[in-house]
Protein backbone atom coordinates (compact mmCIF):
# COMPACT_ATOMS: atom_id res chain seq x y z
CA UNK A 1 39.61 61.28 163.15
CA UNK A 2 40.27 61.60 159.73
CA UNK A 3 42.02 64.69 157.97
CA UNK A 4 40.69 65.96 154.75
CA UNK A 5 42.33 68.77 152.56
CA UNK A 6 40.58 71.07 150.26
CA UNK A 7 41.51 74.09 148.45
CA UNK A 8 38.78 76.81 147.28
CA UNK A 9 39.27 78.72 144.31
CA UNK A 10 36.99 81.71 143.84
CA UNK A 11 36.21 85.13 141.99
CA UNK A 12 36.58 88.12 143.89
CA UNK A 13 33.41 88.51 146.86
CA UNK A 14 32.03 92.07 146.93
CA UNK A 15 33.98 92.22 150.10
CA UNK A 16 37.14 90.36 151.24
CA UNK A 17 36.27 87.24 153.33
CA UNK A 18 38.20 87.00 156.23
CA UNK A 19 39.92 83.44 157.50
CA UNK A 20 37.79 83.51 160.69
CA UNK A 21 34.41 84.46 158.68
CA UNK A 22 35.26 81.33 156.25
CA UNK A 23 35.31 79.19 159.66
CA UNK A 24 32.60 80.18 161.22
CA UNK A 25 30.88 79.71 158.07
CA UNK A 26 32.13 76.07 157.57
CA UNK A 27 31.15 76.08 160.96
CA UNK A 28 27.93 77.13 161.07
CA UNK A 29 26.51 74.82 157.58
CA UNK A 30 27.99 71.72 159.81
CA UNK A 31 25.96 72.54 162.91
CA UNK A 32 23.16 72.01 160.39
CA UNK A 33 24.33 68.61 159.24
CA UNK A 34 25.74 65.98 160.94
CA UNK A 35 28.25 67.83 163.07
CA UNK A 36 31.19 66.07 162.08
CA UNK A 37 33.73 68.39 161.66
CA UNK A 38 35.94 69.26 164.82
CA UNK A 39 37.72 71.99 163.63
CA UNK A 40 38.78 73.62 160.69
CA UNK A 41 42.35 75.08 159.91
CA UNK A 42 42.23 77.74 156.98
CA UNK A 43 44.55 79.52 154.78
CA UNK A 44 43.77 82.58 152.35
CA UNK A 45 45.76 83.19 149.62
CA UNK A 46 45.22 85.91 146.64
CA UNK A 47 42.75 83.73 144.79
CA UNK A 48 42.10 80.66 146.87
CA UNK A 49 42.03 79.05 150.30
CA UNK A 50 43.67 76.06 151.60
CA UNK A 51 42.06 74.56 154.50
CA UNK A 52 42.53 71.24 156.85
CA UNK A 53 39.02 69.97 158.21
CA UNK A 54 39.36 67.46 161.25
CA UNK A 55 36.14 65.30 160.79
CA UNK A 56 34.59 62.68 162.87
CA UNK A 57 34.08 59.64 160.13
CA UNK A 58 34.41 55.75 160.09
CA UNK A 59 36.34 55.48 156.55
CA UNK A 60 38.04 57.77 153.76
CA UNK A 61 35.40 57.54 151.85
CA UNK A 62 32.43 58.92 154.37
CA UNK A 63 35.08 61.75 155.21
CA UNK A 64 35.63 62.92 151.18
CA UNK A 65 31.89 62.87 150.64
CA UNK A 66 31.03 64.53 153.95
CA UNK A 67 33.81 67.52 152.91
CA UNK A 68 32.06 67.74 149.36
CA UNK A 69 28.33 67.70 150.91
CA UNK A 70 29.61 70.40 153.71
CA UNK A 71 31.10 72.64 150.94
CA UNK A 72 28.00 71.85 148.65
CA UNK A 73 25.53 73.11 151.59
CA UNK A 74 28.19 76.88 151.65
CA UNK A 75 27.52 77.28 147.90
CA UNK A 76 23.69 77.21 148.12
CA UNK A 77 23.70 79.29 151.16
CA UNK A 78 23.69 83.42 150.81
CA UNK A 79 27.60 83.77 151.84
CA UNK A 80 30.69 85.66 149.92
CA UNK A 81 32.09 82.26 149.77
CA UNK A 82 29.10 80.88 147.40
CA UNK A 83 30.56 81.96 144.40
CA UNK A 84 33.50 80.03 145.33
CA UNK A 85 34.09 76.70 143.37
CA UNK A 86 35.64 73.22 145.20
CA UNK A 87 39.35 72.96 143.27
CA UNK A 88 40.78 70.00 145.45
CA UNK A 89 38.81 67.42 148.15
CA UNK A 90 41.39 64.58 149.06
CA UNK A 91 42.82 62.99 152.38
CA UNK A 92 45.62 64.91 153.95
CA UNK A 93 48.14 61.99 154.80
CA UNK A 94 51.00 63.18 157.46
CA UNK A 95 54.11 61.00 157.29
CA UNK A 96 54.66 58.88 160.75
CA UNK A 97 58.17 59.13 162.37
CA UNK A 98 59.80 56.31 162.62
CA UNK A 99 59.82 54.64 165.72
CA UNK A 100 62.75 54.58 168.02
């Protein structure tokens, strides 16, 4: 399992999107792909999102492009979050502890 981190800068939507409605959208557009992605952590801020997708994929590489294609499929969907542009795509390396 490989963790990729994006962050989503976007104008205003007509109507505030909530974190759970920018899930289930992320969601949904996998369910029509490949269905990697095993859950989805998401942050709003004034302005942007930060989110953590967990996806099923052999290397970095596959995981970066499948984050890019997922978010590619939201913008040319009919959602408040398709006006939103892709600021950030990169791996989301957690330090190990040190062994004891």
């Amino acid at each position: 399992m490989l963790l990729v981190s994006v962050v989503w800068i976007f104008a205003p939507p007509l109507r505030p999107t909530t974190e759970e409605e920018l899930r289930s959208t992320l969601l949904r557009q996998d369910a029509r792909r490949a269905g990697r992605l095993e859950h989805v952590r998401v942050h709003l801020a004034r302005g942007s999102a930060r989110g953590v997708l967990f996806l099923r994929a052999d290397d970095e590489s596959a995981a970066l492009s499948y984050a890019r294609t997922l978010w590619s499929g939201v913008q040319l969907g009919n959602h408040p979050q398709s006006t939103w542009n892709l600021a950030d795509c990169s791996l989301l390396r957690l330090p190990i502890p040190p062994q004891t």
